[in-house]
N, C-alpha and C. Protein backbone atom coordinates (compact mmCIF):
# COMPACT_ATOMS: atom_id res chain seq x y z
N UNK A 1 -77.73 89.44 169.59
CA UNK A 1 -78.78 89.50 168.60
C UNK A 1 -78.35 88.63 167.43
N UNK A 2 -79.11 88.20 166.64
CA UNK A 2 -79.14 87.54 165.22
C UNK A 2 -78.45 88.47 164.29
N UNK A 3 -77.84 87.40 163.42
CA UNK A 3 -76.88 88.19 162.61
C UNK A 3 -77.17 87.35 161.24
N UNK A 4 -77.42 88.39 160.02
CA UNK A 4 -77.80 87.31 158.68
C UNK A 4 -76.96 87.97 157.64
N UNK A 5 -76.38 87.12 156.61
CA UNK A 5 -75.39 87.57 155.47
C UNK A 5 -75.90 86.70 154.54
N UNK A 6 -76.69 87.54 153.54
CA UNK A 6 -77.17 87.05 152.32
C UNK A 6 -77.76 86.10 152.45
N UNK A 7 -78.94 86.62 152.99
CA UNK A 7 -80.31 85.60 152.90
C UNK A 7 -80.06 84.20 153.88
N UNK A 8 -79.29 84.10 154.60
CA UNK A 8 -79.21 83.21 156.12
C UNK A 8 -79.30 83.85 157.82
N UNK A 9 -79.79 83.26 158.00
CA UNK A 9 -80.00 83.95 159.66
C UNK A 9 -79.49 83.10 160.41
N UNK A 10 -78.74 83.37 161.30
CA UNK A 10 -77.89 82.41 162.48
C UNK A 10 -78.69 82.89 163.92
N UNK A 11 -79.66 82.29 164.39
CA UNK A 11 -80.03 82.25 165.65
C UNK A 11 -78.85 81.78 166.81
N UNK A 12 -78.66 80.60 166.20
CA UNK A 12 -77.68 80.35 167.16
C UNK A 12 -76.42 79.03 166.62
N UNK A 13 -75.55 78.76 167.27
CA UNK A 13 -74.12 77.75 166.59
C UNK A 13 -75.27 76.99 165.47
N UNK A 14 -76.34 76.29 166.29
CA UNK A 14 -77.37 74.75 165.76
C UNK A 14 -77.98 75.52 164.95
N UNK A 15 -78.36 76.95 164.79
CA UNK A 15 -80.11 76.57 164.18
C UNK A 15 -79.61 77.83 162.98
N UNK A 16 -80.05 77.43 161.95
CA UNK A 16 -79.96 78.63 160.76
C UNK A 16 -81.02 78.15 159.99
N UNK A 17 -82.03 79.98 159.48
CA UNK A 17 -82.57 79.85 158.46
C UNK A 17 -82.70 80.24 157.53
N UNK A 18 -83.33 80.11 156.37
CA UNK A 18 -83.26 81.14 155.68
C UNK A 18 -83.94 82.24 155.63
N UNK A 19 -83.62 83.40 155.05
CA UNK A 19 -84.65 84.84 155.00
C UNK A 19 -84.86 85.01 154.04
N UNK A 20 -85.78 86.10 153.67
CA UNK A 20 -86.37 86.32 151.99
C UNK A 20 -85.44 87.79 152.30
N UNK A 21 -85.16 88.44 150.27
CA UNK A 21 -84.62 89.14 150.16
C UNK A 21 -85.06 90.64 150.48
N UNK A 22 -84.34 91.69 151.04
CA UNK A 22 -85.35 92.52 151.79
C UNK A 22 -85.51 92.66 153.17
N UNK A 23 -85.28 91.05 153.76
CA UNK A 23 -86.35 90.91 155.17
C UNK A 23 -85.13 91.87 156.12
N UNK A 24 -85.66 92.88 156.93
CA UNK A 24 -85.11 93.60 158.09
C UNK A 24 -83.59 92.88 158.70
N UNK A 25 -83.41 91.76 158.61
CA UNK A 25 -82.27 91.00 159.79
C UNK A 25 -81.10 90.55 158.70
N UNK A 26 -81.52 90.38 156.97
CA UNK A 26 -80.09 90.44 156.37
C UNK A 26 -79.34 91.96 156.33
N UNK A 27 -78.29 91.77 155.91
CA UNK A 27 -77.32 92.44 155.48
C UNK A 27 -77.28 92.86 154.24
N UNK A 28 -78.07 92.06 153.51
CA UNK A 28 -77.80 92.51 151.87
C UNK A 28 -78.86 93.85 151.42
N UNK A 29 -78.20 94.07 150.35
CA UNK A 29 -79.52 94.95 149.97
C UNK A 29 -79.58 94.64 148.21
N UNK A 30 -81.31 94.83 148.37
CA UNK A 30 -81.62 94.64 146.78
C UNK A 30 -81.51 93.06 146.93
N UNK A 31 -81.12 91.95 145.29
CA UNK A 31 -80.97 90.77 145.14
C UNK A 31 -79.94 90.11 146.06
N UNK A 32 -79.99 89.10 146.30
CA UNK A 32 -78.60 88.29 147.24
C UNK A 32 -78.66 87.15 146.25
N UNK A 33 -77.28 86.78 145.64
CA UNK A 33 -76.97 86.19 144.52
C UNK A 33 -75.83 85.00 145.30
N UNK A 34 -75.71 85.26 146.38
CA UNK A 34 -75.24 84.12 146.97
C UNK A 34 -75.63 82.81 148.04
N UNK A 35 -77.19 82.91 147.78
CA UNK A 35 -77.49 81.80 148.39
C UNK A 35 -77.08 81.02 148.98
N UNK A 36 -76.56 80.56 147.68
CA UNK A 36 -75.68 78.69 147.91
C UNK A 36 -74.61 78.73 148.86
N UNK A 37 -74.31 79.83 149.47
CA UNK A 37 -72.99 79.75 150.35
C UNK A 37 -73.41 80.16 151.20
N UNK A 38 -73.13 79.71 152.69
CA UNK A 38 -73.55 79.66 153.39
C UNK A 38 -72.35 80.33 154.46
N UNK A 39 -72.95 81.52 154.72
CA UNK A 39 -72.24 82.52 155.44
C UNK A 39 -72.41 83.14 156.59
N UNK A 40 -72.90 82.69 158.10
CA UNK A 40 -73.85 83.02 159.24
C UNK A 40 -72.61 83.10 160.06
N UNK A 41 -73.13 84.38 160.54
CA UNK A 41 -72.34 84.27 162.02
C UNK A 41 -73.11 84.53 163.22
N UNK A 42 -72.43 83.66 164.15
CA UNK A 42 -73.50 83.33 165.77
C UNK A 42 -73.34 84.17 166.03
N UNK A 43 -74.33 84.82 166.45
CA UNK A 43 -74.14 86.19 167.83
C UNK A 43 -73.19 85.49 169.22
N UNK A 44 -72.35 86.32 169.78
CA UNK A 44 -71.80 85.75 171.03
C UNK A 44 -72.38 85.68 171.76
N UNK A 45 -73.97 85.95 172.25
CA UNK A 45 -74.56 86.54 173.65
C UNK A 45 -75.89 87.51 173.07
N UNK A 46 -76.54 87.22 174.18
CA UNK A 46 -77.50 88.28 173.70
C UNK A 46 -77.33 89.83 174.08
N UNK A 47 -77.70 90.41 173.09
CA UNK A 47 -77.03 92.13 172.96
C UNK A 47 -75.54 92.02 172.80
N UNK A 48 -74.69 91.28 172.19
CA UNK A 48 -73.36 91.48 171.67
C UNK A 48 -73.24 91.93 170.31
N UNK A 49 -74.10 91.70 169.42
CA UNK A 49 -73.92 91.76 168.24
C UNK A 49 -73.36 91.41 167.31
N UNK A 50 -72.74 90.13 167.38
CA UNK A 50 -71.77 89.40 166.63
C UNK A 50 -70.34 90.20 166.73
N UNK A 51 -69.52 90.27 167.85
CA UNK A 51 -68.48 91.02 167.88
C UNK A 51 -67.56 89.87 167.90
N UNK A 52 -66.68 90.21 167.02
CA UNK A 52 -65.69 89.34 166.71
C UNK A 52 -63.96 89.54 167.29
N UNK A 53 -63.47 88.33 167.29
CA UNK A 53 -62.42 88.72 168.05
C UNK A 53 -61.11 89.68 167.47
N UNK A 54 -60.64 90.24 168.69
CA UNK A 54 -59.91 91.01 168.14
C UNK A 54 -58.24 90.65 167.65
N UNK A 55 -57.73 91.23 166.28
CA UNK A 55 -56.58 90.51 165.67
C UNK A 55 -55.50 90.56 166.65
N UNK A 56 -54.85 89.54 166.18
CA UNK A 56 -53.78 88.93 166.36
C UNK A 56 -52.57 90.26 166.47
N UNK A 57 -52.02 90.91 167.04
CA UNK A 57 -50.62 91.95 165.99
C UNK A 57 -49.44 91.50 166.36
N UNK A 58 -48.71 90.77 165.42
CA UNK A 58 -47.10 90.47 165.95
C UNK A 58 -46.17 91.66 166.47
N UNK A 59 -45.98 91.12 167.65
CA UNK A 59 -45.00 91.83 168.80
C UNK A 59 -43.53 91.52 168.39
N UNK A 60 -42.57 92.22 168.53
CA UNK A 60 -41.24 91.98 168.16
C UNK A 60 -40.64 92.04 169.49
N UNK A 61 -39.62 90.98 169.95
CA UNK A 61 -38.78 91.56 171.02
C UNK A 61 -38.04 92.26 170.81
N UNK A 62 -36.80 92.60 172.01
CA UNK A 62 -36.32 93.57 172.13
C UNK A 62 -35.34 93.48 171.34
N UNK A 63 -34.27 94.52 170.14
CA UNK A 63 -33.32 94.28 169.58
C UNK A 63 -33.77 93.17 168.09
N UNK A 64 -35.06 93.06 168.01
CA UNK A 64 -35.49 91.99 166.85
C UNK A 64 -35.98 92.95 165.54
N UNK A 65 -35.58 93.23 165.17
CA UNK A 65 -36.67 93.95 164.25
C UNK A 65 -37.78 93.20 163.19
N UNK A 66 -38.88 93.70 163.14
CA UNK A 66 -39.79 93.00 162.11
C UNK A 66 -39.47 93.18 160.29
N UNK A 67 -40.16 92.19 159.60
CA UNK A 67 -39.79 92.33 158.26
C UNK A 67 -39.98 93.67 157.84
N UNK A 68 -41.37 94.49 158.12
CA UNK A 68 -41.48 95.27 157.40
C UNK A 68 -40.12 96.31 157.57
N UNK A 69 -39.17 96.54 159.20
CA UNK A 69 -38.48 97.34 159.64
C UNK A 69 -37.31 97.13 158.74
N UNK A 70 -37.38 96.13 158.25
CA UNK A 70 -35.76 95.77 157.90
C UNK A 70 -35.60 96.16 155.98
N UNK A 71 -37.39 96.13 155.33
CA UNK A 71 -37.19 96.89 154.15
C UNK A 71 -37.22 98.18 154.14
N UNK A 72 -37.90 98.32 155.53
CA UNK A 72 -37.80 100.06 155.37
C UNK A 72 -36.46 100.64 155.41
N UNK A 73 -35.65 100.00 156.40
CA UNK A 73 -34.04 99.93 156.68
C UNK A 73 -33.50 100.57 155.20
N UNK A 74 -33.96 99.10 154.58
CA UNK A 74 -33.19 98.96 153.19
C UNK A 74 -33.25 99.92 152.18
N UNK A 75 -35.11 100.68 152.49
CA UNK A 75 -35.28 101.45 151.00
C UNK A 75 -34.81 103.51 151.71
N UNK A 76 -34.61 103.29 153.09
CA UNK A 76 -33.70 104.62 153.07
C UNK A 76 -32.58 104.81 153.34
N UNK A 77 -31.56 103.86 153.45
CA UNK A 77 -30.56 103.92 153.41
C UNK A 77 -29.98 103.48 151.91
N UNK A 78 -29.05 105.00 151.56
CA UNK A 78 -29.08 104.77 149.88
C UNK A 78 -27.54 104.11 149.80
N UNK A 79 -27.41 102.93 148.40
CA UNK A 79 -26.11 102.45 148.68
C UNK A 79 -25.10 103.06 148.17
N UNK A 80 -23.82 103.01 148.90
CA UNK A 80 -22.40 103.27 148.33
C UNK A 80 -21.51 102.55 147.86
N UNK A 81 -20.93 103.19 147.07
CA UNK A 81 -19.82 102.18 146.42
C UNK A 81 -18.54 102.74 147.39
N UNK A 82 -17.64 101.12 147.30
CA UNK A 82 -16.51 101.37 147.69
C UNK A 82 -15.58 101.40 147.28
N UNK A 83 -14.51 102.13 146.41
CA UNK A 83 -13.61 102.36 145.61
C UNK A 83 -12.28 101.63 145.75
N UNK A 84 -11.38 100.93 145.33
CA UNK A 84 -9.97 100.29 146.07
C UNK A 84 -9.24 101.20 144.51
N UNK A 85 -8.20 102.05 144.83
CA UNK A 85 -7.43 103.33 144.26
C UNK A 85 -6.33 102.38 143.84
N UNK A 86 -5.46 102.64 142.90
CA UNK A 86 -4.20 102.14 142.56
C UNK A 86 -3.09 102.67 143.27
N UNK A 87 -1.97 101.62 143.57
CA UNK A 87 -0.94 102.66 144.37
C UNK A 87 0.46 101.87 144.25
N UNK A 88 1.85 102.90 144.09
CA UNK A 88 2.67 102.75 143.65
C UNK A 88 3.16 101.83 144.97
N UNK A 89 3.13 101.20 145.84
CA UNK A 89 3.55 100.86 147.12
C UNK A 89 3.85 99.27 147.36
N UNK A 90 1.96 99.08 147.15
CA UNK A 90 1.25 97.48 147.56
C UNK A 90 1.39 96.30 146.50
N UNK A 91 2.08 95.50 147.13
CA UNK A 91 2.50 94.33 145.56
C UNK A 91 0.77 94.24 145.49
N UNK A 92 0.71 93.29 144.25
CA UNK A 92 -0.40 92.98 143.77
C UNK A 92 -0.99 91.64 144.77
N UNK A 93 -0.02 90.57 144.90
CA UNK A 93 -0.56 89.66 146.05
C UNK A 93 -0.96 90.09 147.39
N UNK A 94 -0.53 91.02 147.91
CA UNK A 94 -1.03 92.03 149.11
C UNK A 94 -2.36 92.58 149.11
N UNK A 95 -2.65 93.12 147.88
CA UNK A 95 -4.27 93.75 147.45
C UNK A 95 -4.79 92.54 147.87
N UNK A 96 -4.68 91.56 146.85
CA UNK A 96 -5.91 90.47 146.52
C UNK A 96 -5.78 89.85 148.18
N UNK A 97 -4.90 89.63 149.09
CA UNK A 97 -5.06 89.00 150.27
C UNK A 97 -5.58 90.09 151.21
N UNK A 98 -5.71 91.35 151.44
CA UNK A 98 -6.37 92.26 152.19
C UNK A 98 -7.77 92.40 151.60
N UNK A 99 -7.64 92.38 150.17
CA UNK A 99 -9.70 92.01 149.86
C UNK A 99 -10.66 91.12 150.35
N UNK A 100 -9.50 89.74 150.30
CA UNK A 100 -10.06 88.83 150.77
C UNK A 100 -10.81 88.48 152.25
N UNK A 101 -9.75 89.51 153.12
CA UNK A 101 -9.93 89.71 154.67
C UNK A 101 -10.88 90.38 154.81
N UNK A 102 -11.17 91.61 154.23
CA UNK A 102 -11.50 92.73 154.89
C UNK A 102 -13.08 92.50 154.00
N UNK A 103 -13.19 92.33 152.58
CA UNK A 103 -14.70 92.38 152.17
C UNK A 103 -15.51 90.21 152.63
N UNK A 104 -16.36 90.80 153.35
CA UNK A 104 -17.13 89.15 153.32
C UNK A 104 -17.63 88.79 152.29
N UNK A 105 -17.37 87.51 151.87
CA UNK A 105 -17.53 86.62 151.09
C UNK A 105 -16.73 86.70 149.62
N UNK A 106 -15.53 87.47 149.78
CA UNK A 106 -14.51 87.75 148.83
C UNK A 106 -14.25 86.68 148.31
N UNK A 107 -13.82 86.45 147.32
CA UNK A 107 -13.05 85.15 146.51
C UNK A 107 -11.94 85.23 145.95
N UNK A 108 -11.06 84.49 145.84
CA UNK A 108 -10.10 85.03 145.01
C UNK A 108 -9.84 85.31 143.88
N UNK A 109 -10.14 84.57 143.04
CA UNK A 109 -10.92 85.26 141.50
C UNK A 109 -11.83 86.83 141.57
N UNK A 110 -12.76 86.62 142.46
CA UNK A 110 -12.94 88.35 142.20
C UNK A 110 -11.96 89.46 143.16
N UNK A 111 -11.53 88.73 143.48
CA UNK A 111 -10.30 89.76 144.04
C UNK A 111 -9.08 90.51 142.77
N UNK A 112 -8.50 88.65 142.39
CA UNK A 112 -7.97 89.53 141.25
C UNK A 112 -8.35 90.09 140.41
N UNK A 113 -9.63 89.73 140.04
CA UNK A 113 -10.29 90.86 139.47
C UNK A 113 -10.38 92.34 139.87
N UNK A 114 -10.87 92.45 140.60
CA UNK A 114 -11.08 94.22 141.81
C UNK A 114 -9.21 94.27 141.78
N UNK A 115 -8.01 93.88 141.92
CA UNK A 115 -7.02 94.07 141.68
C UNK A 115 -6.57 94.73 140.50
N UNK A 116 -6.33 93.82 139.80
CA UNK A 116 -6.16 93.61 138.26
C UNK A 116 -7.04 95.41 137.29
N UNK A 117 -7.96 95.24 137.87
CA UNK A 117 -8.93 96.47 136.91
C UNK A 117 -8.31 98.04 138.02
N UNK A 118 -8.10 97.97 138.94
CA UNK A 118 -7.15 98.76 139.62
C UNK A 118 -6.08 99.08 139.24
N UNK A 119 -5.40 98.36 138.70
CA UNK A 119 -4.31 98.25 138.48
C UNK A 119 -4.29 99.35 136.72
N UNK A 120 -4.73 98.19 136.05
CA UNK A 120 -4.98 98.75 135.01
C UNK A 120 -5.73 100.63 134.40
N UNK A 121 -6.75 100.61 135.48
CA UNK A 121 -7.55 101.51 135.19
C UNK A 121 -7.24 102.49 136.14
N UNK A 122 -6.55 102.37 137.42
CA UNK A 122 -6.72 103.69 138.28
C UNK A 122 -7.49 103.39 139.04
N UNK A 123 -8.41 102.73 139.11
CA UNK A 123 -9.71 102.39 139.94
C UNK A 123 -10.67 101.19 140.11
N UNK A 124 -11.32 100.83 140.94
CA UNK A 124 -11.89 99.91 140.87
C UNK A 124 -13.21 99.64 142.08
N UNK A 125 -14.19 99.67 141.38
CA UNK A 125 -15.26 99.26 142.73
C UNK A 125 -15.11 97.91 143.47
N UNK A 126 -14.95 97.86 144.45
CA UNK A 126 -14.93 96.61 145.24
C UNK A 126 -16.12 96.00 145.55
N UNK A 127 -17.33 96.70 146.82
CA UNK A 127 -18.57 95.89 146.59
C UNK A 127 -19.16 97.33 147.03
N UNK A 128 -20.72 97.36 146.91
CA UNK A 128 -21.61 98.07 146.87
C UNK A 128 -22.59 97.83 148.31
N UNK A 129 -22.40 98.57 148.69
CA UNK A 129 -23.49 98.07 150.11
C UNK A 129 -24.09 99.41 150.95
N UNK A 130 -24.38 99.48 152.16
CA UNK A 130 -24.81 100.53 152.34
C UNK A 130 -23.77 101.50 153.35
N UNK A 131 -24.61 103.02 153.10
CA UNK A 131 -23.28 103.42 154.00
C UNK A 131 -22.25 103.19 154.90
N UNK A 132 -23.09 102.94 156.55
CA UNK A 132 -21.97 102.41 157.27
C UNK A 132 -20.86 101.13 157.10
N UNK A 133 -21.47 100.61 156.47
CA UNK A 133 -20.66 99.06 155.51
C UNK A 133 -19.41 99.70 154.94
N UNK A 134 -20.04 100.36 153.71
CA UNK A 134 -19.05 101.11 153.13
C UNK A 134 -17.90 102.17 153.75
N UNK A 135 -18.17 102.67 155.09
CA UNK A 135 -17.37 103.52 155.46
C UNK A 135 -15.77 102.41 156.51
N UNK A 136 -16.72 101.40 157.09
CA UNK A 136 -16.21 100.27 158.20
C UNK A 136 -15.30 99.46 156.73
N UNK A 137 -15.49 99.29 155.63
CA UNK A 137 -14.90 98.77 154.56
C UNK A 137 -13.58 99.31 153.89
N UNK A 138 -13.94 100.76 153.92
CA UNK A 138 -13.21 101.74 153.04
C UNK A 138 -12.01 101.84 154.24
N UNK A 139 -12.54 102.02 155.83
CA UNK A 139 -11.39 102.37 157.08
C UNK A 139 -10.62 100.88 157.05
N UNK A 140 -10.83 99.86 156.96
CA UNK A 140 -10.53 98.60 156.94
C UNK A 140 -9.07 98.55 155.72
N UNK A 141 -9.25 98.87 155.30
CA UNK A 141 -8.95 98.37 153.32
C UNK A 141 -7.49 99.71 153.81
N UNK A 142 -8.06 100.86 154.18
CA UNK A 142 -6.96 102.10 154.46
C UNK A 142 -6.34 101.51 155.86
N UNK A 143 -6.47 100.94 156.73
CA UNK A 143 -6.10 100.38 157.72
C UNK A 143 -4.70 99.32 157.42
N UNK A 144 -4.82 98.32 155.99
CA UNK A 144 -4.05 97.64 155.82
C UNK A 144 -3.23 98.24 154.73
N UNK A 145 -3.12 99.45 154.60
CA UNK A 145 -2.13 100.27 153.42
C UNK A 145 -2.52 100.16 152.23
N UNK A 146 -3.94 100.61 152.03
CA UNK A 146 -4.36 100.11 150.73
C UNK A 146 -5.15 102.10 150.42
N UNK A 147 -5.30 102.35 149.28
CA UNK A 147 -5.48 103.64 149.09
C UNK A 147 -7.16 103.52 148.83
N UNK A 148 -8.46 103.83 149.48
CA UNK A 148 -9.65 103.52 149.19
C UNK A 148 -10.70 104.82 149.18
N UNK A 149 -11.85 104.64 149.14
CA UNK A 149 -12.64 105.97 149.44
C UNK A 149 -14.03 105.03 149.36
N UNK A 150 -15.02 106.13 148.74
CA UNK A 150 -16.84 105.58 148.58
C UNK A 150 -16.86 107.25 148.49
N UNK A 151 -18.27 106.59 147.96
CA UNK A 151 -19.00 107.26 147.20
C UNK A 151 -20.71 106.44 146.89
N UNK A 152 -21.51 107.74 146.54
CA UNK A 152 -22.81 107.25 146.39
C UNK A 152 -22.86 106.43 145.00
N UNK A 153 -24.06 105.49 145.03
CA UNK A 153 -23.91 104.31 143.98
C UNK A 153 -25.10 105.15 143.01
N UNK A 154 -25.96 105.84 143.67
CA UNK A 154 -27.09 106.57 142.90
C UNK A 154 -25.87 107.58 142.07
N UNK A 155 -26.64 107.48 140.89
CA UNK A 155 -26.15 108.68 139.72
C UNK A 155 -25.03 107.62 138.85
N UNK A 156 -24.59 108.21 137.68
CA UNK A 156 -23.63 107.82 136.98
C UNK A 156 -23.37 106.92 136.54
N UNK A 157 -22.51 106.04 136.11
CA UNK A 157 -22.59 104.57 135.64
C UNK A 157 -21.78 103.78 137.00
């Protein structure tokens, strides 16, 4: 069947006319204030009714996850901090070269840093990430004789 949107009628791909406002076969109701644009869609067939195709939905393979999966990932898994403890044992060049190993994308400047404030203070956050990170980080760091823990990053300063 014919299909009309604001005062145009699409008989078919070729032929469009116009309708008066009101007439039975638009869509609008009351005034149609968009004339000038020209908005028709072909019926597919007769008795289809202008059915349009159906969307597109991106499929993920197997082991892929989609964007939306990977913020959802992000906004319930809450992050932890990972603590590196001071200890009477580990020279100071030992810390900063097991930081370097064990956290990715370590530097050596922020190592001696995360050292250095350890040293000084008793404590020191190393990096912030999410649980299992933090736990594979904290076993890592205690693995090479280093005194560590975690803890949640929500709350406190």
């Amino acid at each position: 069947m014919e299909t009309a949107i604001c005062g145009r009628l699409a008989l078919s791909p070729n032929t469009v006319f116009n309708s008066k406002p009101g007439d039975k076969h638009t869509l609008c109701r009351g005034a149609c204030t968009n004339r000038g644009i020209l908005m028709a869609m072909s019926a597919a067939g007769p008795g289809k009714g202008g059915v349009l195709d159906r969307p597109i939905i991106e499929k993920t393979t197997p082991g892929r996850e989609s964007e939306f999966d990977l913020r959802k990932s992000r906004k319930t898994s809450p992050p932890y901090r990972v603590i590196l403890h001071n200890d009477n044992f580990n020279k100071r060049e030992y810390v900063v070269q097991v930081l370097m190993k064990v956290i990715p994308g370590m530097t050596l400047d922020i190592a001696v840093n995360i050292m250095q404030e350890a040293h000084h203070n008793g404590l020191s956050v190393v990096i912030i990430c999410s649980q299992a990170d933090a736990e594979d980080h904290c076993m890592q760091l205690r693995g090479n004789g280093l005194l560590s823990s975690i803890e949640p990053a929500s709350g406190g300063c």
